[in-house]
Protein backbone atom coordinates (compact mmCIF):
# COMPACT_ATOMS: atom_id res chain seq x y z
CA UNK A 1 63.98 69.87 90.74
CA UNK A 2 64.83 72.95 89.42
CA UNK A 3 63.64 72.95 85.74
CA UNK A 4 64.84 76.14 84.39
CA UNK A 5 68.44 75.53 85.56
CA UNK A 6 68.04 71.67 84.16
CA UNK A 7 67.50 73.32 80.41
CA UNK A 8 70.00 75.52 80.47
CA UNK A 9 72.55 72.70 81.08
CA UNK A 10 70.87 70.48 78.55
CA UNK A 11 70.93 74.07 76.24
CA UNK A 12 74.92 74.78 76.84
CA UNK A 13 75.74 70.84 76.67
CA UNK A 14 74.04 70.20 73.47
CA UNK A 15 76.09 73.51 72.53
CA UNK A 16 79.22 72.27 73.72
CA UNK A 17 79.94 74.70 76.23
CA UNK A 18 80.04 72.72 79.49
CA UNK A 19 83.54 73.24 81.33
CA UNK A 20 85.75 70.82 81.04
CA UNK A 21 87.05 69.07 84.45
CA UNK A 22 90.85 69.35 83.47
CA UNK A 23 90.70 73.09 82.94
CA UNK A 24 87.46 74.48 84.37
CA UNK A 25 88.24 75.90 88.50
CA UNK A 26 92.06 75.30 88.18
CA UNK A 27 92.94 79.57 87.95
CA UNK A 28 94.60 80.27 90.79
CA UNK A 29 92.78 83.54 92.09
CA UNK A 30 96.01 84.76 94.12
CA UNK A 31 97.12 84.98 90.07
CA UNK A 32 94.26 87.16 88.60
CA UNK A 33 93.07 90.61 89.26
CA UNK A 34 89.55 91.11 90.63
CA UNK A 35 86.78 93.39 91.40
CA UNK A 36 84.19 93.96 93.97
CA UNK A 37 80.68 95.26 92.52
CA UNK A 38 77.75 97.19 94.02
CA UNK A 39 76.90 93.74 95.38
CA UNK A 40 79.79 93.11 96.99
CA UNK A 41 80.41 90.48 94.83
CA UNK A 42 84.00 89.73 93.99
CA UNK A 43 84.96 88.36 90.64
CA UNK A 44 88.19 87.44 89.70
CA UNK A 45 89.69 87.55 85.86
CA UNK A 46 91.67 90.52 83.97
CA UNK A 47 91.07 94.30 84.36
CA UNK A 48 91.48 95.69 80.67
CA UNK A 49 91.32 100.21 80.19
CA UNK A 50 92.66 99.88 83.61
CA UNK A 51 91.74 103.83 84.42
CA UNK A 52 89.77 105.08 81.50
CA UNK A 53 85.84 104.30 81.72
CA UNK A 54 85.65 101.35 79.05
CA UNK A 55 87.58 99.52 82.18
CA UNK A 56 86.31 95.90 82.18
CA UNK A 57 87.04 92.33 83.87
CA UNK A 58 87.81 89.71 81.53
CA UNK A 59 86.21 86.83 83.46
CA UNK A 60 86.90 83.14 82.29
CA UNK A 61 83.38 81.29 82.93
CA UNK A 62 83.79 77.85 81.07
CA UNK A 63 86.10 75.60 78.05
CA UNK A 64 84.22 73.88 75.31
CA UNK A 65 84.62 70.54 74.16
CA UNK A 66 86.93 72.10 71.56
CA UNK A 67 89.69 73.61 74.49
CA UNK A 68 88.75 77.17 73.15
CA UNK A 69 88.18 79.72 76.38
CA UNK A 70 84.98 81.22 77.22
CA UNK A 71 84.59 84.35 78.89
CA UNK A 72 82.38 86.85 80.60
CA UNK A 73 82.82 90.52 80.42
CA UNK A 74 82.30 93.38 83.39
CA UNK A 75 82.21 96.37 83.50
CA UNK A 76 83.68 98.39 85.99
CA UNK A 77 80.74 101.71 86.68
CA UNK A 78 79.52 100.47 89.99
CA UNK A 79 82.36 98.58 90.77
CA UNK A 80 83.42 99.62 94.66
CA UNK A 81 86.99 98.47 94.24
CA UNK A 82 89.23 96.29 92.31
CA UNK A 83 92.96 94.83 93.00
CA UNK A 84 94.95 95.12 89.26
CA UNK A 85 99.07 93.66 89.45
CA UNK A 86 98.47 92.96 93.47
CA UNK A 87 97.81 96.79 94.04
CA UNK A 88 93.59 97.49 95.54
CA UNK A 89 92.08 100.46 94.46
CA UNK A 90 89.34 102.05 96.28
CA UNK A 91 86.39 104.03 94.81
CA UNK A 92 87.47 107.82 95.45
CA UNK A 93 85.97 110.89 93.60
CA UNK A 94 88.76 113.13 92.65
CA UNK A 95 88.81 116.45 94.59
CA UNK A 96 87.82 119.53 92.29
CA UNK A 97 91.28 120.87 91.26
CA UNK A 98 92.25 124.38 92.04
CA UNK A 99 93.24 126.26 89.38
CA UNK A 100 93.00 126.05 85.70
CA UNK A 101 96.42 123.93 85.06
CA UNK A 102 96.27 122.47 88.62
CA UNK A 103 96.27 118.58 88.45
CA UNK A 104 93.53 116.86 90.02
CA UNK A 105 95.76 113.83 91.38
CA UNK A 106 97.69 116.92 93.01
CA UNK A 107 94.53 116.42 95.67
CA UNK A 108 95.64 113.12 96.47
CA UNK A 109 98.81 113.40 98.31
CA UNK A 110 98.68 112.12 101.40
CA UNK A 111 101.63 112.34 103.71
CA UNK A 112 103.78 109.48 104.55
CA UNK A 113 101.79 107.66 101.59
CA UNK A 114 102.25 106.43 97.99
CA UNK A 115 98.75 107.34 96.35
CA UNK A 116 98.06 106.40 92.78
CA UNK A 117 95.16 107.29 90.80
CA UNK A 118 93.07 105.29 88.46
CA UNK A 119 90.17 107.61 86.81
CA UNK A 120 88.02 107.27 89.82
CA UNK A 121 89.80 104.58 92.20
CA UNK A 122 92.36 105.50 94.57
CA UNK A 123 95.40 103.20 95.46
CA UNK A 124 97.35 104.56 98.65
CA UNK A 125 99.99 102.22 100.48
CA UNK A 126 102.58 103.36 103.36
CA UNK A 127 105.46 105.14 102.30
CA UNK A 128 109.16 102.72 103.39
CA UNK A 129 112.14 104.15 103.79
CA UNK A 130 114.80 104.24 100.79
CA UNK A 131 117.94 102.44 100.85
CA UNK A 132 120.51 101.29 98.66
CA UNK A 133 122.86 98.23 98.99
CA UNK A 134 126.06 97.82 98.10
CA UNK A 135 128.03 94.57 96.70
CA UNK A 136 129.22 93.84 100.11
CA UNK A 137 125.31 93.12 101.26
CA UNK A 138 125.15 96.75 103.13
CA UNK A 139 122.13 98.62 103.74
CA UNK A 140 122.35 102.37 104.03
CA UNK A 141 118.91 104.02 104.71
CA UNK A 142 117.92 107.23 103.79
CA UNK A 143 116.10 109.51 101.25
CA UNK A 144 117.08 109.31 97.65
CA UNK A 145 116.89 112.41 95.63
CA UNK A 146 117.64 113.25 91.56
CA UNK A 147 121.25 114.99 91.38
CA UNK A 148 121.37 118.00 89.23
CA UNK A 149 123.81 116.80 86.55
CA UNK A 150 122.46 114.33 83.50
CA UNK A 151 123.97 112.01 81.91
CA UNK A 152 124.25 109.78 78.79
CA UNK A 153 122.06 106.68 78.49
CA UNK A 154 121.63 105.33 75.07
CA UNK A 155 119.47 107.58 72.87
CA UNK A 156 118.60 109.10 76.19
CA UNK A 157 119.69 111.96 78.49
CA UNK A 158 118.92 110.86 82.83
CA UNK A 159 119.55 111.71 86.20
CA UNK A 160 121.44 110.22 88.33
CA UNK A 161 120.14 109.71 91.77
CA UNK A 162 121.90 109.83 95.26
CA UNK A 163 121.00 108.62 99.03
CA UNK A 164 121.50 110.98 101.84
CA UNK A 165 122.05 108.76 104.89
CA UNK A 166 121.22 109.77 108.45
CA UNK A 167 125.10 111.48 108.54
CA UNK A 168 124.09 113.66 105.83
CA UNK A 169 126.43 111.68 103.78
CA UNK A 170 125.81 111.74 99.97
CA UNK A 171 126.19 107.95 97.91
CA UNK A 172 125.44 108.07 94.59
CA UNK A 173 123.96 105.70 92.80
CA UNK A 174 125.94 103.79 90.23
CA UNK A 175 126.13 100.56 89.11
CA UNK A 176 130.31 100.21 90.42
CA UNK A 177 129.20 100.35 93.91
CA UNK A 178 125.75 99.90 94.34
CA UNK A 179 123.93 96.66 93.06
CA UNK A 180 120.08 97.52 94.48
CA UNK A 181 117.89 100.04 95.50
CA UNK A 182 114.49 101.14 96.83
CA UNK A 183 112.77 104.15 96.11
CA UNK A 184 108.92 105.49 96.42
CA UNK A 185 108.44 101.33 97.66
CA UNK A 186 109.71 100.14 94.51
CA UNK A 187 113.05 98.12 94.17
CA UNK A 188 115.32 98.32 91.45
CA UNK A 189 118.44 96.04 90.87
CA UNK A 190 121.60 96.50 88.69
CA UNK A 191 121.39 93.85 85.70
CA UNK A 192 123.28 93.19 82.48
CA UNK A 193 120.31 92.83 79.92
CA UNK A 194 120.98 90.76 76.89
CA UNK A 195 118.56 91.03 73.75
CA UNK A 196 117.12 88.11 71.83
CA UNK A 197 118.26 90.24 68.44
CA UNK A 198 121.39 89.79 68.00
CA UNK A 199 121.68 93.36 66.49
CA UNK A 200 120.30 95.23 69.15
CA UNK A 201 122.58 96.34 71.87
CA UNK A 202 122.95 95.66 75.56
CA UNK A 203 123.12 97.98 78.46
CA UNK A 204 123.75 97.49 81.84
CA UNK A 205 121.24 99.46 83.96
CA UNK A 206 119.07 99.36 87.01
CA UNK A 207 115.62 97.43 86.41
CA UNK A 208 112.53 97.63 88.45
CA UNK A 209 111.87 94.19 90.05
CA UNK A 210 108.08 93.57 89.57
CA UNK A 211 108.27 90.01 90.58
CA UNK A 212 110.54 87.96 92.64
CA UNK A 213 110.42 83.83 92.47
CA UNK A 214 113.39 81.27 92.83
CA UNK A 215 112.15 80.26 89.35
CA UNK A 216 111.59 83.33 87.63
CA UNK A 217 112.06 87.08 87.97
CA UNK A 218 110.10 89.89 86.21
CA UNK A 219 111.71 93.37 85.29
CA UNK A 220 110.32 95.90 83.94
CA UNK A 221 112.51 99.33 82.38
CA UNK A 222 109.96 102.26 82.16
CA UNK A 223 111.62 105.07 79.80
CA UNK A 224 109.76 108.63 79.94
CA UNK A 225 110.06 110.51 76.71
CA UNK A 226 108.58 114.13 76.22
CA UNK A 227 107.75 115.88 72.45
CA UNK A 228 106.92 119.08 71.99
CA UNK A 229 103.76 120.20 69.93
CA UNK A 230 103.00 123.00 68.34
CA UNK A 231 99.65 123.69 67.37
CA UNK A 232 99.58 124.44 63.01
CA UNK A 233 97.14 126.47 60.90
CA UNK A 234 96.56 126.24 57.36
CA UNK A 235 99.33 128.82 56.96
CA UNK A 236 101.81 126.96 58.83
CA UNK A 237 103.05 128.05 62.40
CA UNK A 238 101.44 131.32 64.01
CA UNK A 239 103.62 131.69 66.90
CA UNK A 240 100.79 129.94 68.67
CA UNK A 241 101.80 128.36 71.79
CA UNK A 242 102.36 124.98 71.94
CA UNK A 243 102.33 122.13 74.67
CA UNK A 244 104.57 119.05 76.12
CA UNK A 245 103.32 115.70 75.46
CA UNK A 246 104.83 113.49 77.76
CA UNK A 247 104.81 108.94 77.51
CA UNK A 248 105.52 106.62 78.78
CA UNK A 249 106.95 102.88 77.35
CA UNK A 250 107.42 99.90 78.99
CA UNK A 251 110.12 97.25 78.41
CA UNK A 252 109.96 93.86 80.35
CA UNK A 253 112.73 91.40 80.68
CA UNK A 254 112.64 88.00 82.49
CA UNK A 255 115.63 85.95 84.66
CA UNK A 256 115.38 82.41 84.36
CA UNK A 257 118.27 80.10 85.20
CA UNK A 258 120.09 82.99 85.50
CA UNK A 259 119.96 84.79 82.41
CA UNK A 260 118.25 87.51 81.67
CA UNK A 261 116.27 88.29 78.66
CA UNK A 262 114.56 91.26 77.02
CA UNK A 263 111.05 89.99 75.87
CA UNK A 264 110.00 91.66 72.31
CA UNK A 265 105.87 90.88 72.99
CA UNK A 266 104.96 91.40 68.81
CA UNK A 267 102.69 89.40 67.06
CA UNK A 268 103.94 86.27 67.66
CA UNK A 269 104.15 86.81 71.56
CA UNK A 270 102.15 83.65 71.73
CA UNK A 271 105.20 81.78 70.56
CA UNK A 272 107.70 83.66 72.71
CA UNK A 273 106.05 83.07 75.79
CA UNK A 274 104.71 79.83 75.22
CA UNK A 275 109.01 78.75 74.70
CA UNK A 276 109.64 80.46 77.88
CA UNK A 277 107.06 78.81 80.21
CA UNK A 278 106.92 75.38 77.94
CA UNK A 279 107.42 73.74 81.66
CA UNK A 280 104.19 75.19 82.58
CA UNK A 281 101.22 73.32 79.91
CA UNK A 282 98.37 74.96 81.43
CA UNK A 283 99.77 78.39 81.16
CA UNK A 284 101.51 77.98 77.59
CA UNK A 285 97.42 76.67 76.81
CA UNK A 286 95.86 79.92 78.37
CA UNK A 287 98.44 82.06 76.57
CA UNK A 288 97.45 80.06 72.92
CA UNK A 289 94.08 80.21 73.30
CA UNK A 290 93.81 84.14 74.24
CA UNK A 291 92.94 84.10 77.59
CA UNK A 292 95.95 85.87 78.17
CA UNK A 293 97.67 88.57 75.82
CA UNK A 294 100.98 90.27 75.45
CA UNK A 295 99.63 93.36 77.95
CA UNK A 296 98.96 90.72 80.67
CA UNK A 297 102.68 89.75 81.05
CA UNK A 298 102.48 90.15 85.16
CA UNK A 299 99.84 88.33 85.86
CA UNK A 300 101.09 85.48 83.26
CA UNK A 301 103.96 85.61 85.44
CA UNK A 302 101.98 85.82 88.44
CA UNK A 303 100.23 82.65 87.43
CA UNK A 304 103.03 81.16 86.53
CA UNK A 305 105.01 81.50 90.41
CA UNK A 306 101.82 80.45 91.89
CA UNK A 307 100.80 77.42 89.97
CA UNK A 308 104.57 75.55 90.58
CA UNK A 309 104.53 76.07 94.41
């Protein structure tokens, strides 16, 4: 008999850690992220600082007798890969850059690829073709480019994009004519978003589909912004030069029953999702009980498509 491991389940039982069978083993791994350590080891949970070196697996290990979630922490430093949102990364030193304002990730084009760089993990998947399709279920491949003239979105000044097709034939891209789209592998459809404020406006615009279920759909709008800095003494500005500062924010909207809906994720996301997946109890009790948060929103999703097949 194996004494040690004998106290240590007497230990966590008297503490009231042992798993429970209803929830314990039940995560669908095809739901979670995962990494692969020096051991070769893979361990599946949620990859926080995706990128930055505090990166870590959240790793759910066991429920107490009071339903509260207990979990493990990794970290990522000898990790050898890891799959975050259904993408793998591969362990890839950056290439010195060349050049003092040369980009690093510059180094990691690869032709006839998508690459994407995570501090010191490499993504790279095969670059598709573009298309767009039209209402009457066309699809016109070919390579889709910015156009040169901007236009007004909101607060916001874009480009408008165009396909050529193989007959050199220019289509723009507007919502009149063209419902869907795919460019750089990622697919973007034309949608009338509503808001859950009633004094907040709606828009009709092109979303990027992150997740496609007959039960639910996951968009996600990604607007770019850039400010401009200028560097200040004590004596105010010395003509010093100053720099672009360019972000990123992330909207997310969800289709269920056919309507679409712009989620707000604030501090009472708990209660907003739990409403929207109240058909799904084990989800709506990892979302309560902070196993999930607001920044996890595909993989709740995720979990969520895989767990009513």
């Amino acid at each position: 008999m194996n004494f040690d491991r004998f106290f240590q389940l007497l230990f966590m039982a008297f503490l009231g850690l042992l798993p429970t069978s209803h929830t314990m083993g039940q995560t669908n791994k095809e739901a979670l992220d995962y990494l692969v350590n020096a051991h070769n080891d893979t361990i599946y949970g949620i990859l926080k600082n995706v990128g930055s070196k505090k990166m870590f697996l959240k790793q759910k290990v066991a429920v107490n007798n009071k339903g509260e979630i207990l979990y493990k922490e990794h970290l990522c430093k000898e990790a050898i890969s890891f799959r975050h949102h259904d993408k793998i990364y591969r362990f890839s030193q950056p290439k010195e850059s060349d050049g003092i304002y040369a980009d690093a990730t510059d180094n990691d084009h690869k032709e006839g690829y998508i690459t994407e760089r995570q501090g010191t993990f490499l993504f790279e998947q095969k670059l598709l073709p573009d298309y767009v399709v039209t209402y009457e279920n066309d699809t016109i491949y070919g390579e889709i480019k910015p156009s040169l003239i901007n236009f007004q979105f909101g607060n916001y000044m874009k480009k408008r994009e165009h396909l050529r097709d193989s007959t050199d034939q220019k289509i723009l891209i507007k919502g009149k004519t063209i419902k869907a789209y795919r460019k750089d592998n990622q697919v973007f459809e034309y949608k009338h978003t509503e808001s859950l404020d009633p004094f907040e406006l709606t828009y009709d615009l092109y979303l990027r589909l992150r997740i496609i279920h007959p039960k639910v759909k996951l968009y996600e709008r990604i607007d770019v912004n850039s400010v401009s800095v200028t560097p200040m003494t004590s004596a105010g500005s010395m003509n010093i030069p100053g720099y672009d500062y360019t972000f990123k924010k992330s909207t997310y909207y969800l289709e269920k029953d056919g309507k679409l809906f712009k989620l707000k994720l604030k501090k009472n996301y708990r209660e907003e999702l739990s409403e929207f997946f109240a058909d799904h109890s084990a989800l709506v009790s990892l979302i309560q009980n902070d196993f999930f948060d607001k920044d996890d929103i595909y993989l709740i999703v995720k979990y969520y498509t895989c767990r009513i097949n």
